[in-house]
PDB file of N, CA and C in Angstrom:
ATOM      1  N   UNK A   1       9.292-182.925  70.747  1.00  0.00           N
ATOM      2  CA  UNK A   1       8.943-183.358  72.094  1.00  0.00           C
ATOM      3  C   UNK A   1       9.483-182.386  73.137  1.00  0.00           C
ATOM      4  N   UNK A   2      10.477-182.076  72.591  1.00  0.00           N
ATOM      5  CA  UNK A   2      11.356-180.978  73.588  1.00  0.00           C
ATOM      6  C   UNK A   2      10.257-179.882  73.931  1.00  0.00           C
ATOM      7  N   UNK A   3       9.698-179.255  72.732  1.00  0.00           N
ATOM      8  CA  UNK A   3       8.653-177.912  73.011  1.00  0.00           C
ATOM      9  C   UNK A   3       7.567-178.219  73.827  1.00  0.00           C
ATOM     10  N   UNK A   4       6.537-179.923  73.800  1.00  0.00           N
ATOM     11  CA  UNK A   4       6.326-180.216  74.198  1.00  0.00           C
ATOM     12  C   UNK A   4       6.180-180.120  75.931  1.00  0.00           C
ATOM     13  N   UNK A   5       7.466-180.577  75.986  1.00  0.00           N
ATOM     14  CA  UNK A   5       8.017-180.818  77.628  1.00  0.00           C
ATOM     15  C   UNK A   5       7.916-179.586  78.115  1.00  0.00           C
ATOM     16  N   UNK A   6       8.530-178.684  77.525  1.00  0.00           N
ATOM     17  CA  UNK A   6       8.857-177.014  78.314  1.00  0.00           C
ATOM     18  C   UNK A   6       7.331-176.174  78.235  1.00  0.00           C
ATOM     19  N   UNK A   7       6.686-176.882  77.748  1.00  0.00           N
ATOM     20  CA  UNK A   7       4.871-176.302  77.583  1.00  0.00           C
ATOM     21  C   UNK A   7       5.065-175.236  76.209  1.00  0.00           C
ATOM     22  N   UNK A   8       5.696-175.092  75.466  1.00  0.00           N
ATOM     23  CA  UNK A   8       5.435-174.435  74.568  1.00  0.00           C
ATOM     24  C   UNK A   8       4.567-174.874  73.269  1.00  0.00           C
ATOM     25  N   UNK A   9       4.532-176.005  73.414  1.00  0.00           N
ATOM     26  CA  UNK A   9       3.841-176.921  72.280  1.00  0.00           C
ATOM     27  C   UNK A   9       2.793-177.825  72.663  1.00  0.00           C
ATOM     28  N   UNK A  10       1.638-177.766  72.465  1.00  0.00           N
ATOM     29  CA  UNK A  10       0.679-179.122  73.151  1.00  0.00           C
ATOM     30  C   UNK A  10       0.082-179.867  71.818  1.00  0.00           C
ATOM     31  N   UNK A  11       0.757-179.813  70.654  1.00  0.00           N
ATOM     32  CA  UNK A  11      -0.190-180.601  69.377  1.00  0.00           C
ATOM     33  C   UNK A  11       1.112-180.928  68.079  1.00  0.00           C
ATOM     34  N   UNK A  12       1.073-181.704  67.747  1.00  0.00           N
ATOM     35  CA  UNK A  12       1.976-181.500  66.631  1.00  0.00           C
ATOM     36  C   UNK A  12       1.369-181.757  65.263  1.00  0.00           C
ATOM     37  N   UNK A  13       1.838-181.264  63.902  1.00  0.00           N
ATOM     38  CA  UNK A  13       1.989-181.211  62.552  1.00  0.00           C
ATOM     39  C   UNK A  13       2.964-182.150  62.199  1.00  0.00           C
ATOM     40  N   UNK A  14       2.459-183.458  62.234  1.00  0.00           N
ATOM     41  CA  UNK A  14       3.417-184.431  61.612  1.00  0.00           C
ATOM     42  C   UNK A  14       2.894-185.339  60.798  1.00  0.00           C
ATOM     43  N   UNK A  15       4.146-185.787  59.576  1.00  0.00           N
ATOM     44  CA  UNK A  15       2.684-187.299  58.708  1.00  0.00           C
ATOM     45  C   UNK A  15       2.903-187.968  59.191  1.00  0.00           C
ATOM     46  N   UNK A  16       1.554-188.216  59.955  1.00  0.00           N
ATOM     47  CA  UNK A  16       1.625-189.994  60.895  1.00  0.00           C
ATOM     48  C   UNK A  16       0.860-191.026  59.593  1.00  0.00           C
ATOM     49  N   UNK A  17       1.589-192.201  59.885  1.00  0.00           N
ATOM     50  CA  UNK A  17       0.831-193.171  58.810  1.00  0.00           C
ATOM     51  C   UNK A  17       0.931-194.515  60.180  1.00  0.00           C
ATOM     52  N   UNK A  18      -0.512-194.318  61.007  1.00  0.00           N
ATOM     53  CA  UNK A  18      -0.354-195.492  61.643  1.00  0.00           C
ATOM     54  C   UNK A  18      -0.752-196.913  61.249  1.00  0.00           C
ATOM     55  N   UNK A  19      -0.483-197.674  61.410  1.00  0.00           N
ATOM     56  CA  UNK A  19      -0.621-199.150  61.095  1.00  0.00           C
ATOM     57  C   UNK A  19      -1.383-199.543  61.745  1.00  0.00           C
ATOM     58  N   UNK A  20      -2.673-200.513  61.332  1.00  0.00           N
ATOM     59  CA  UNK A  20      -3.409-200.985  62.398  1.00  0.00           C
ATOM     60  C   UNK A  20      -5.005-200.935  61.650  1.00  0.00           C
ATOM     61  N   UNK A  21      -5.717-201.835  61.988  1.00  0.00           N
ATOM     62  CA  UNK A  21      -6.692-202.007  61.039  1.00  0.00           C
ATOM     63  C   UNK A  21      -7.500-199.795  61.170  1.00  0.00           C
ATOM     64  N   UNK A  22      -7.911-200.196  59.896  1.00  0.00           N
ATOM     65  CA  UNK A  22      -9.232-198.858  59.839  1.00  0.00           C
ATOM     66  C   UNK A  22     -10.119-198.073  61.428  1.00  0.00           C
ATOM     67  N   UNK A  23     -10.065-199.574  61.875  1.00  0.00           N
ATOM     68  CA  UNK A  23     -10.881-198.801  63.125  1.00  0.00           C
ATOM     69  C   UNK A  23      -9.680-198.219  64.365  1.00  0.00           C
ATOM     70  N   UNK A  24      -8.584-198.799  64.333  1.00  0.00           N
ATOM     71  CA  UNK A  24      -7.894-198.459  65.045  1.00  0.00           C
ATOM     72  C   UNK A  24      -7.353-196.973  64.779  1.00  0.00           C
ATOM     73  N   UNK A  25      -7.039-196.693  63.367  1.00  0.00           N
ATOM     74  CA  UNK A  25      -6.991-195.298  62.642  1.00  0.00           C
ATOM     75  C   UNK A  25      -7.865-194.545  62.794  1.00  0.00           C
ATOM     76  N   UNK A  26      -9.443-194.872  62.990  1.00  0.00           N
ATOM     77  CA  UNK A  26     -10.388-193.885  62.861  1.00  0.00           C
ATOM     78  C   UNK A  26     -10.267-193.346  64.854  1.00  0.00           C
ATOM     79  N   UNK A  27      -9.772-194.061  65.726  1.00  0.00           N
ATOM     80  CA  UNK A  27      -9.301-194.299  67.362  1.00  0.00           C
ATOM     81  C   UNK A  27      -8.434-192.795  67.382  1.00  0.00           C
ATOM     82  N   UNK A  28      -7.223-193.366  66.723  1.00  0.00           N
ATOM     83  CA  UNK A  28      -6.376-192.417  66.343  1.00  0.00           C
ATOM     84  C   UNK A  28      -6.444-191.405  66.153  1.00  0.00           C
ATOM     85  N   UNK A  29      -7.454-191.162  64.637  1.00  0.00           N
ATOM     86  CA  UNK A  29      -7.423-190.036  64.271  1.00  0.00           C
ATOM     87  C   UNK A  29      -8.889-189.065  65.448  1.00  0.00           C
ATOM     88  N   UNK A  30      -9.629-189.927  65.983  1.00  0.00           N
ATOM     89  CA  UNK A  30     -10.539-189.293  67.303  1.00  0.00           C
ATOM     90  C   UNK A  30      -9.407-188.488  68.325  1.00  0.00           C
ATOM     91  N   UNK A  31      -8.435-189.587  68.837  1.00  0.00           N
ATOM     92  CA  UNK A  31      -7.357-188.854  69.960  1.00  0.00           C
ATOM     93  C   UNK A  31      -7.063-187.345  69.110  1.00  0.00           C
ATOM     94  N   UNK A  32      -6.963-187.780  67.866  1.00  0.00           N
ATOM     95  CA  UNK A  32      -5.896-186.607  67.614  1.00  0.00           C
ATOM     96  C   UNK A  32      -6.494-185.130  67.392  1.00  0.00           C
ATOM     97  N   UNK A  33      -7.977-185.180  67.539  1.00  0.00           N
ATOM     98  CA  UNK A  33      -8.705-184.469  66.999  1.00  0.00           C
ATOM     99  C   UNK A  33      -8.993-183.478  68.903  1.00  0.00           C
ATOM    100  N   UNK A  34      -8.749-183.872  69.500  1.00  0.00           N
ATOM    101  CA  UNK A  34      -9.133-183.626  70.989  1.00  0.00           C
ATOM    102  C   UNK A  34      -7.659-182.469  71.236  1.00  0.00           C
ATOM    103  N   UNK A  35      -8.455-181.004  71.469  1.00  0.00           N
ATOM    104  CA  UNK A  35      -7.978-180.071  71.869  1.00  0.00           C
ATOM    105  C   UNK A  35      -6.709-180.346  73.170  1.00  0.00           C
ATOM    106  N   UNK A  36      -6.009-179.679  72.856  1.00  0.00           N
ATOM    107  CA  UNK A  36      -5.344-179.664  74.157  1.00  0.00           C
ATOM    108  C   UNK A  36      -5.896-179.008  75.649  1.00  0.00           C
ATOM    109  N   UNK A  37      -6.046-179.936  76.893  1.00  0.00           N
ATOM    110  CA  UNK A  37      -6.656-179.418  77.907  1.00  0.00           C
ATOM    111  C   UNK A  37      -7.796-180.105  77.930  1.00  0.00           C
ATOM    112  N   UNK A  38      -8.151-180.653  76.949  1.00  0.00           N
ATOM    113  CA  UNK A  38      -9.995-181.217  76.823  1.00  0.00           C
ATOM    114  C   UNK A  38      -9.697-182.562  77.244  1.00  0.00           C
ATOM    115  N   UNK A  39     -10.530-183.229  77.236  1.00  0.00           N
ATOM    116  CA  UNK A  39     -10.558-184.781  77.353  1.00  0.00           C
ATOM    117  C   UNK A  39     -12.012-185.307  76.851  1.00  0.00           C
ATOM    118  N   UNK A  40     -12.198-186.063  76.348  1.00  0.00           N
ATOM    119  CA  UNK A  40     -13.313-187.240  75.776  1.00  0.00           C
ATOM    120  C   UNK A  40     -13.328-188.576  76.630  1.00  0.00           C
ATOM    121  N   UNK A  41     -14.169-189.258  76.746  1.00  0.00           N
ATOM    122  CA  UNK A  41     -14.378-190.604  77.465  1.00  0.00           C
ATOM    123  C   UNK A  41     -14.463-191.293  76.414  1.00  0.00           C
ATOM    124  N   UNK A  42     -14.168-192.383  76.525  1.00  0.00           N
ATOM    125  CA  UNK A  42     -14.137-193.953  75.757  1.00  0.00           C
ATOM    126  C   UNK A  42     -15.463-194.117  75.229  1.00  0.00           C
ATOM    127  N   UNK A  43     -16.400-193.885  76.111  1.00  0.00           N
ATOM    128  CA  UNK A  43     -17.544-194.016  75.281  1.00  0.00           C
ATOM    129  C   UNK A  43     -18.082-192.922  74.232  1.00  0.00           C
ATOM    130  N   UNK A  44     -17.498-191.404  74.263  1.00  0.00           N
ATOM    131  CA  UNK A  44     -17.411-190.777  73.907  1.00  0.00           C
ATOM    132  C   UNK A  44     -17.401-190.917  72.536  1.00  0.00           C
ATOM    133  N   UNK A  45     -16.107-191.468  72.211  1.00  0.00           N
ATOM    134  CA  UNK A  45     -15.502-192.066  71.067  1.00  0.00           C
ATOM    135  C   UNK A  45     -16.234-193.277  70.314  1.00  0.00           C
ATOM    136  N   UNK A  46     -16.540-193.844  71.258  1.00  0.00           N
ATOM    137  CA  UNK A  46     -17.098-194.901  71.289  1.00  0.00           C
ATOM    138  C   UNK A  46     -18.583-195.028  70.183  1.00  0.00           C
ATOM    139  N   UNK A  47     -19.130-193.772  70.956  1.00  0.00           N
ATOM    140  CA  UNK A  47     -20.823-193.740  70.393  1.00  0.00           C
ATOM    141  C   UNK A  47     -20.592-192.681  69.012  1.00  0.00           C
ATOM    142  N   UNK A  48     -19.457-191.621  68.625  1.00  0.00           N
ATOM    143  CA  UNK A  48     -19.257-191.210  67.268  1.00  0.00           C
ATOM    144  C   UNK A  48     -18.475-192.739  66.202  1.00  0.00           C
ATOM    145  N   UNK A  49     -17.766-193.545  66.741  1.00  0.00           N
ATOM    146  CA  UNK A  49     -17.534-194.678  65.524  1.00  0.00           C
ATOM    147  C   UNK A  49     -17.928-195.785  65.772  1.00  0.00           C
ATOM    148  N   UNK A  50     -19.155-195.905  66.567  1.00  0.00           N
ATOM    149  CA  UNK A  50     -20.219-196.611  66.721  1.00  0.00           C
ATOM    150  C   UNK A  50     -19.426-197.909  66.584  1.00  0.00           C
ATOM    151  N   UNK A  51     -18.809-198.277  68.154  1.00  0.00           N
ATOM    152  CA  UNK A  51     -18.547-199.232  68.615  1.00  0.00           C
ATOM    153  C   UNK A  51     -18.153-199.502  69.955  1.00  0.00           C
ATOM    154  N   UNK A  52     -18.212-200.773  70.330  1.00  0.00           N
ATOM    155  CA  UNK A  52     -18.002-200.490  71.999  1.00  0.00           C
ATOM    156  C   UNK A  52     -16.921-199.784  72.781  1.00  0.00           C
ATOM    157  N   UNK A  53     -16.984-198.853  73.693  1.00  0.00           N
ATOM    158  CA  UNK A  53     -16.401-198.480  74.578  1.00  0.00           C
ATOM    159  C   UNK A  53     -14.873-199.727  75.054  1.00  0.00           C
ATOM    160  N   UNK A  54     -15.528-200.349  75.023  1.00  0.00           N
ATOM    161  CA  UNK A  54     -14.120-201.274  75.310  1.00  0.00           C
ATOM    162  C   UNK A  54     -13.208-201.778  74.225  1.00  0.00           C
ATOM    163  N   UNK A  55     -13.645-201.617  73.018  1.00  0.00           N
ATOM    164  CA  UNK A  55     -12.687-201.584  71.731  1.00  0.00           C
ATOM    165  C   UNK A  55     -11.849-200.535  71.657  1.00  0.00           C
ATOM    166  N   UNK A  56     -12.597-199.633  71.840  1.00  0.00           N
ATOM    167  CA  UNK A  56     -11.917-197.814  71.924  1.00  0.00           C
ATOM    168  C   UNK A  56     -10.868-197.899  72.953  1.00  0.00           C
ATOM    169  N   UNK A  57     -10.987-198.597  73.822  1.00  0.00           N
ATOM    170  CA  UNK A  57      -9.962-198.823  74.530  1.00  0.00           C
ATOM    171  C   UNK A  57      -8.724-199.376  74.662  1.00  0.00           C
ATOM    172  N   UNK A  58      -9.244-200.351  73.885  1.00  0.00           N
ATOM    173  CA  UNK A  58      -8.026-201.955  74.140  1.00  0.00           C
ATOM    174  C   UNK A  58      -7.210-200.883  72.338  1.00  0.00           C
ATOM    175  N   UNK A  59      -7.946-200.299  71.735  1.00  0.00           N
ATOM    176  CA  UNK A  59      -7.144-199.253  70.538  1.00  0.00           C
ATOM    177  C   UNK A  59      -6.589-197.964  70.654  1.00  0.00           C
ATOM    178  N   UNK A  60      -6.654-197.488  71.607  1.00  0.00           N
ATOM    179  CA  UNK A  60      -5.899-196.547  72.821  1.00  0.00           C
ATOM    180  C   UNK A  60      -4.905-196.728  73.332  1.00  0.00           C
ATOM    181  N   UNK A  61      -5.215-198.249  73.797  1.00  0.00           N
ATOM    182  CA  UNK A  61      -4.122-198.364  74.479  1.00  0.00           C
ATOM    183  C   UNK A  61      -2.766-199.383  73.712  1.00  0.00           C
ATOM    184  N   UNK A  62      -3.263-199.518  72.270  1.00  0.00           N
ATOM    185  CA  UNK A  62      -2.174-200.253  71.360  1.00  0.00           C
ATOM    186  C   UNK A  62      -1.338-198.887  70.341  1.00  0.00           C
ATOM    187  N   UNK A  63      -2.130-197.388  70.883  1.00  0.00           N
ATOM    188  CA  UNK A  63      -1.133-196.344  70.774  1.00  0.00           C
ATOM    189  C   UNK A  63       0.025-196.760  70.272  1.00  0.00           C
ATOM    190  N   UNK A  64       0.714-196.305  69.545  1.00  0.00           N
ATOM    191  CA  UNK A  64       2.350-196.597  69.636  1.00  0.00           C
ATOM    192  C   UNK A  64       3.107-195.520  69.766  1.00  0.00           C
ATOM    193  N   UNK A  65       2.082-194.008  69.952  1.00  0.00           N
ATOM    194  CA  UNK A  65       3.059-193.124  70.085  1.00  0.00           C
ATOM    195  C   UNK A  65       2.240-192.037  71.168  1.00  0.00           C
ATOM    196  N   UNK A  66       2.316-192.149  72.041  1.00  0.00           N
ATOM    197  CA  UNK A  66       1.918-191.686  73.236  1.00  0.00           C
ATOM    198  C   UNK A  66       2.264-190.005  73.214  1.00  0.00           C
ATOM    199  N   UNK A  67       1.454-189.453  73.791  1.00  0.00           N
ATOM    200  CA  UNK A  67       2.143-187.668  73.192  1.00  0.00           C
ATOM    201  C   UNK A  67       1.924-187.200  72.120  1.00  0.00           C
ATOM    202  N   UNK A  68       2.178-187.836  71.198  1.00  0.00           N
ATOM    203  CA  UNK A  68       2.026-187.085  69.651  1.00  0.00           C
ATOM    204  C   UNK A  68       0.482-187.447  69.442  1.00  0.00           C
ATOM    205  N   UNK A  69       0.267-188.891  69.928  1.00  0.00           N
ATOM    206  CA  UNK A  69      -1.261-189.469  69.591  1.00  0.00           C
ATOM    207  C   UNK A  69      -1.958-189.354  70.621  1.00  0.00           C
ATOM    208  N   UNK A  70      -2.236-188.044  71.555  1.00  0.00           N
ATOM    209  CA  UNK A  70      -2.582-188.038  72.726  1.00  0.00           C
ATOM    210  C   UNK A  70      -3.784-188.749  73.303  1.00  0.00           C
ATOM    211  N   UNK A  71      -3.482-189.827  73.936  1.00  0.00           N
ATOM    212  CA  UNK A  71      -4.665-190.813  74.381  1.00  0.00           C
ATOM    213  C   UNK A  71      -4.329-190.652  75.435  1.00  0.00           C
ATOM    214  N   UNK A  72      -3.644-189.765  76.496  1.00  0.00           N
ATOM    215  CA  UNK A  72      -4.102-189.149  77.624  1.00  0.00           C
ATOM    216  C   UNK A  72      -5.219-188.569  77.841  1.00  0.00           C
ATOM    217  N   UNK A  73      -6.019-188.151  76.630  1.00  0.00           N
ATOM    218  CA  UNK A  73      -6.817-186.888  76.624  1.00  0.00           C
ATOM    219  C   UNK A  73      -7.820-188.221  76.872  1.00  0.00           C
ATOM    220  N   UNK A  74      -7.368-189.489  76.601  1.00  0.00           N
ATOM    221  CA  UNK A  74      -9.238-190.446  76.678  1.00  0.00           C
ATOM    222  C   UNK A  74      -9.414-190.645  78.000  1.00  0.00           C
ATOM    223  N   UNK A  75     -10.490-190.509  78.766  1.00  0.00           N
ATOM    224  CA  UNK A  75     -10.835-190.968  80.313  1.00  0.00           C
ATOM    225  C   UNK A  75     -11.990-192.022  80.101  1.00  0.00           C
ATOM    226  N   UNK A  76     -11.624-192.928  80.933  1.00  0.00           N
ATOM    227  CA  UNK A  76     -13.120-193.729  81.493  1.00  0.00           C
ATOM    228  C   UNK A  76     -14.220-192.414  82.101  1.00  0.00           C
ATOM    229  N   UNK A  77     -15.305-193.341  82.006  1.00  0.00           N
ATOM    230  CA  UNK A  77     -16.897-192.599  82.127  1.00  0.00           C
ATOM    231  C   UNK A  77     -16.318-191.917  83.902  1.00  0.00           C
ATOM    232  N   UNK A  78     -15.992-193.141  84.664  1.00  0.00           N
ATOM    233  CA  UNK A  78     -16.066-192.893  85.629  1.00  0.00           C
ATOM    234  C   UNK A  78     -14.436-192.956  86.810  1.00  0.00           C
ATOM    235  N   UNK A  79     -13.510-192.343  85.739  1.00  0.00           N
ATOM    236  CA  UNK A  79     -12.384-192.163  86.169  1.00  0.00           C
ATOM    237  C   UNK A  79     -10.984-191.993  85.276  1.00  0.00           C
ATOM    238  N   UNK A  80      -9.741-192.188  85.242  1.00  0.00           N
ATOM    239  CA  UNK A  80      -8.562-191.899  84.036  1.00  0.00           C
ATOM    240  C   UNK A  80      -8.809-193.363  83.239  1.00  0.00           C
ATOM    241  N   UNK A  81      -8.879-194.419  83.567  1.00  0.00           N
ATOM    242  CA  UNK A  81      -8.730-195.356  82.471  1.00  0.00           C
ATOM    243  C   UNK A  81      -7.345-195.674  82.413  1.00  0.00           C
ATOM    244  N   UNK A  82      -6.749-196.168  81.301  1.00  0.00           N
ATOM    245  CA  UNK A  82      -5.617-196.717  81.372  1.00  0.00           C
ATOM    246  C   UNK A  82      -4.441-195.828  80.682  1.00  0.00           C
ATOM    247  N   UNK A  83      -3.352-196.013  80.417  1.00  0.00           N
ATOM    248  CA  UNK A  83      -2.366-195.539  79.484  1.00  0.00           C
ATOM    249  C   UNK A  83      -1.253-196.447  78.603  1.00  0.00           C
ATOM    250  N   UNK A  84      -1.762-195.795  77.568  1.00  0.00           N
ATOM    251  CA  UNK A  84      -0.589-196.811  76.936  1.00  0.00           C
ATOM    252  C   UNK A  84       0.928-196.685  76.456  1.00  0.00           C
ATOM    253  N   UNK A  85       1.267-195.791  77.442  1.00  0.00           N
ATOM    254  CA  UNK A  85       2.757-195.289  77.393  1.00  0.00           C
ATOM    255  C   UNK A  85       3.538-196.462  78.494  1.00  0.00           C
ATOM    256  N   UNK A  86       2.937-197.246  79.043  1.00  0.00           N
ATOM    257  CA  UNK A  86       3.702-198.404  79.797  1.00  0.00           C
ATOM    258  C   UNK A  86       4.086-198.342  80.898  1.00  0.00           C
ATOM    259  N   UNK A  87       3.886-197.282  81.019  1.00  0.00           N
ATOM    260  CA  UNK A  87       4.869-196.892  82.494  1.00  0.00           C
ATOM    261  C   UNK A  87       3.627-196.079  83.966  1.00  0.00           C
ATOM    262  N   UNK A  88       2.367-196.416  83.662  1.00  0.00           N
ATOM    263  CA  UNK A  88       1.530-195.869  84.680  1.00  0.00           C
ATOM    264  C   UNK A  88       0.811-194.884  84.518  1.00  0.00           C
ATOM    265  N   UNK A  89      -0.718-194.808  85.222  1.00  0.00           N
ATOM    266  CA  UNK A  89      -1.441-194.171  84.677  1.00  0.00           C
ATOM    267  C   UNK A  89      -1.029-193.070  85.550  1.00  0.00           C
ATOM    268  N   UNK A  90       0.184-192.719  86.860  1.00  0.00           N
ATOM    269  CA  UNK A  90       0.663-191.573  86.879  1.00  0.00           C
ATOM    270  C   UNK A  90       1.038-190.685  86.339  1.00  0.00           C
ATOM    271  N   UNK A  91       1.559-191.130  84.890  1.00  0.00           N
ATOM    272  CA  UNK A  91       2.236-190.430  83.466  1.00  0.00           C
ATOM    273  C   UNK A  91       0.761-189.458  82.656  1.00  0.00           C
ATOM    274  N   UNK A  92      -0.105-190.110  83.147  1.00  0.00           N
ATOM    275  CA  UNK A  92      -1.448-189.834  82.415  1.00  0.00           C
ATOM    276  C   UNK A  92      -1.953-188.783  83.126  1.00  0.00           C
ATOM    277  N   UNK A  93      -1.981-188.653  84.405  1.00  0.00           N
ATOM    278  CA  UNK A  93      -2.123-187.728  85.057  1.00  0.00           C
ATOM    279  C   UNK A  93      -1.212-186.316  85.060  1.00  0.00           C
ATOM    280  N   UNK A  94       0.230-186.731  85.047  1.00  0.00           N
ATOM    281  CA  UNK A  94       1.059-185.485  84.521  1.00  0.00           C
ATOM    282  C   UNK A  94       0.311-184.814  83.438  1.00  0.00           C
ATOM    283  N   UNK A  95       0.730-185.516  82.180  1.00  0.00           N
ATOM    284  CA  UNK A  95       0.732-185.099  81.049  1.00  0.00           C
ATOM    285  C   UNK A  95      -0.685-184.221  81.118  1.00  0.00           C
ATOM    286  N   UNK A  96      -2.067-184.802  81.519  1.00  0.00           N
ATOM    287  CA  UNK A  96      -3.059-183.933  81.746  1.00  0.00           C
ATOM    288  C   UNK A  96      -2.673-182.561  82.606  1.00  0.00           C
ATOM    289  N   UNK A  97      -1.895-182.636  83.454  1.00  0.00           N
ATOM    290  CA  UNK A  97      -1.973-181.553  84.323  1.00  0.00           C
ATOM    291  C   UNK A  97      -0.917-180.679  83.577  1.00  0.00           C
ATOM    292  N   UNK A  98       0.256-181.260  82.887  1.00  0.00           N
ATOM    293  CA  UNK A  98       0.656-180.077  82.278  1.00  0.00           C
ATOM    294  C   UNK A  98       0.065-179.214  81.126  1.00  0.00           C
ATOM    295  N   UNK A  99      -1.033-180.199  80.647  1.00  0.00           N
ATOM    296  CA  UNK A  99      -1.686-179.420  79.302  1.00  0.00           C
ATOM    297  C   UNK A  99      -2.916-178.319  79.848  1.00  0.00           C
ATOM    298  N   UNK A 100      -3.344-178.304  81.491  1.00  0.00           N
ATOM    299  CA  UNK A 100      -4.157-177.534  81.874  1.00  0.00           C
ATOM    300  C   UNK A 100      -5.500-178.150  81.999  1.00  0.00           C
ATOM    301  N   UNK A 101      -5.418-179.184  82.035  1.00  0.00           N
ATOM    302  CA  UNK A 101      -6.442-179.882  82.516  1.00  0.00           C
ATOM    303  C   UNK A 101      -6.384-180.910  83.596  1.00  0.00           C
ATOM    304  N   UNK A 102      -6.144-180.539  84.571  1.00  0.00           N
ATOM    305  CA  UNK A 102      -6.077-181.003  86.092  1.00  0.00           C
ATOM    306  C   UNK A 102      -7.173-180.282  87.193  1.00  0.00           C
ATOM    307  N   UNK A 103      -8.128-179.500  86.470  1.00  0.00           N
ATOM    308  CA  UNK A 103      -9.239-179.224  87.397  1.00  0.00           C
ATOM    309  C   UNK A 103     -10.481-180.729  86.744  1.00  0.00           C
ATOM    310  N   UNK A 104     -10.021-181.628  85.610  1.00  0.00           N
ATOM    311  CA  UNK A 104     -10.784-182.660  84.884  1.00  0.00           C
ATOM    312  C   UNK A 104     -10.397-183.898  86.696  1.00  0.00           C
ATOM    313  N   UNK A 105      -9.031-183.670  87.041  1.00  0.00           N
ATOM    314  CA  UNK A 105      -8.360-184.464  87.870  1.00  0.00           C
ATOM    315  C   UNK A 105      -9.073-184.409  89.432  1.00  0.00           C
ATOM    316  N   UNK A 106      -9.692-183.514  90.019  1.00  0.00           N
ATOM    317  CA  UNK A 106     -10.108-183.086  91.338  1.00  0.00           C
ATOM    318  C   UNK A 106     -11.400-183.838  91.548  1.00  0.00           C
TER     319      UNK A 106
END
């Protein structure tokens, strides 16, 4: 997280074994697949595991590891959407702007 923070790192190589039904994993493994700097929309996700936009969401945002499982990178169609790091979708906005995607923000 440290490399992370100082911008030297935007992705990590770790064994995640998340818990949580299949579709919530296949959520997961969508976030995790999203470049650093890029972002995808909910429906995005949504229409590759062919299910509603608002499932993709409410499984985004039951994240349990915010950063490593970057679901910053997910936006609503028509704005940031939520975060599930707890603490505000201001955090969501950082974290985008430090990965270089804050011209997504304007």
């Amino acid at each position: 997280l440290a490399a992370y923070f100082d911008g030297s790192r935007f992705s990590f190589e770790l064994p995640l074994r998340v818990e949580g039904s299949a579709f919530q994993r296949a959520v997961c493994n969508a976030m995790l697949a999203i470049p650093p700097g890029e972002t995808r929309t909910y429906g995005d996700i949504a229409r590759d595991l062919e299910h509603p936009a608002q499932a993709v969401g409410q499984a985004c945002g039951a994240n349990p590891i915010p950063v490593i499982i970057p679901c910053h990178r997910v936006l609503a169609a028509n704005g940031l959407g939520g975060f599930s790091g707890g603490v505000g979708v201001e955090i969501k906005v950082w974290l985008l702007r430090h990965e270089g995607a804050a011209g997504l923000l304007i």
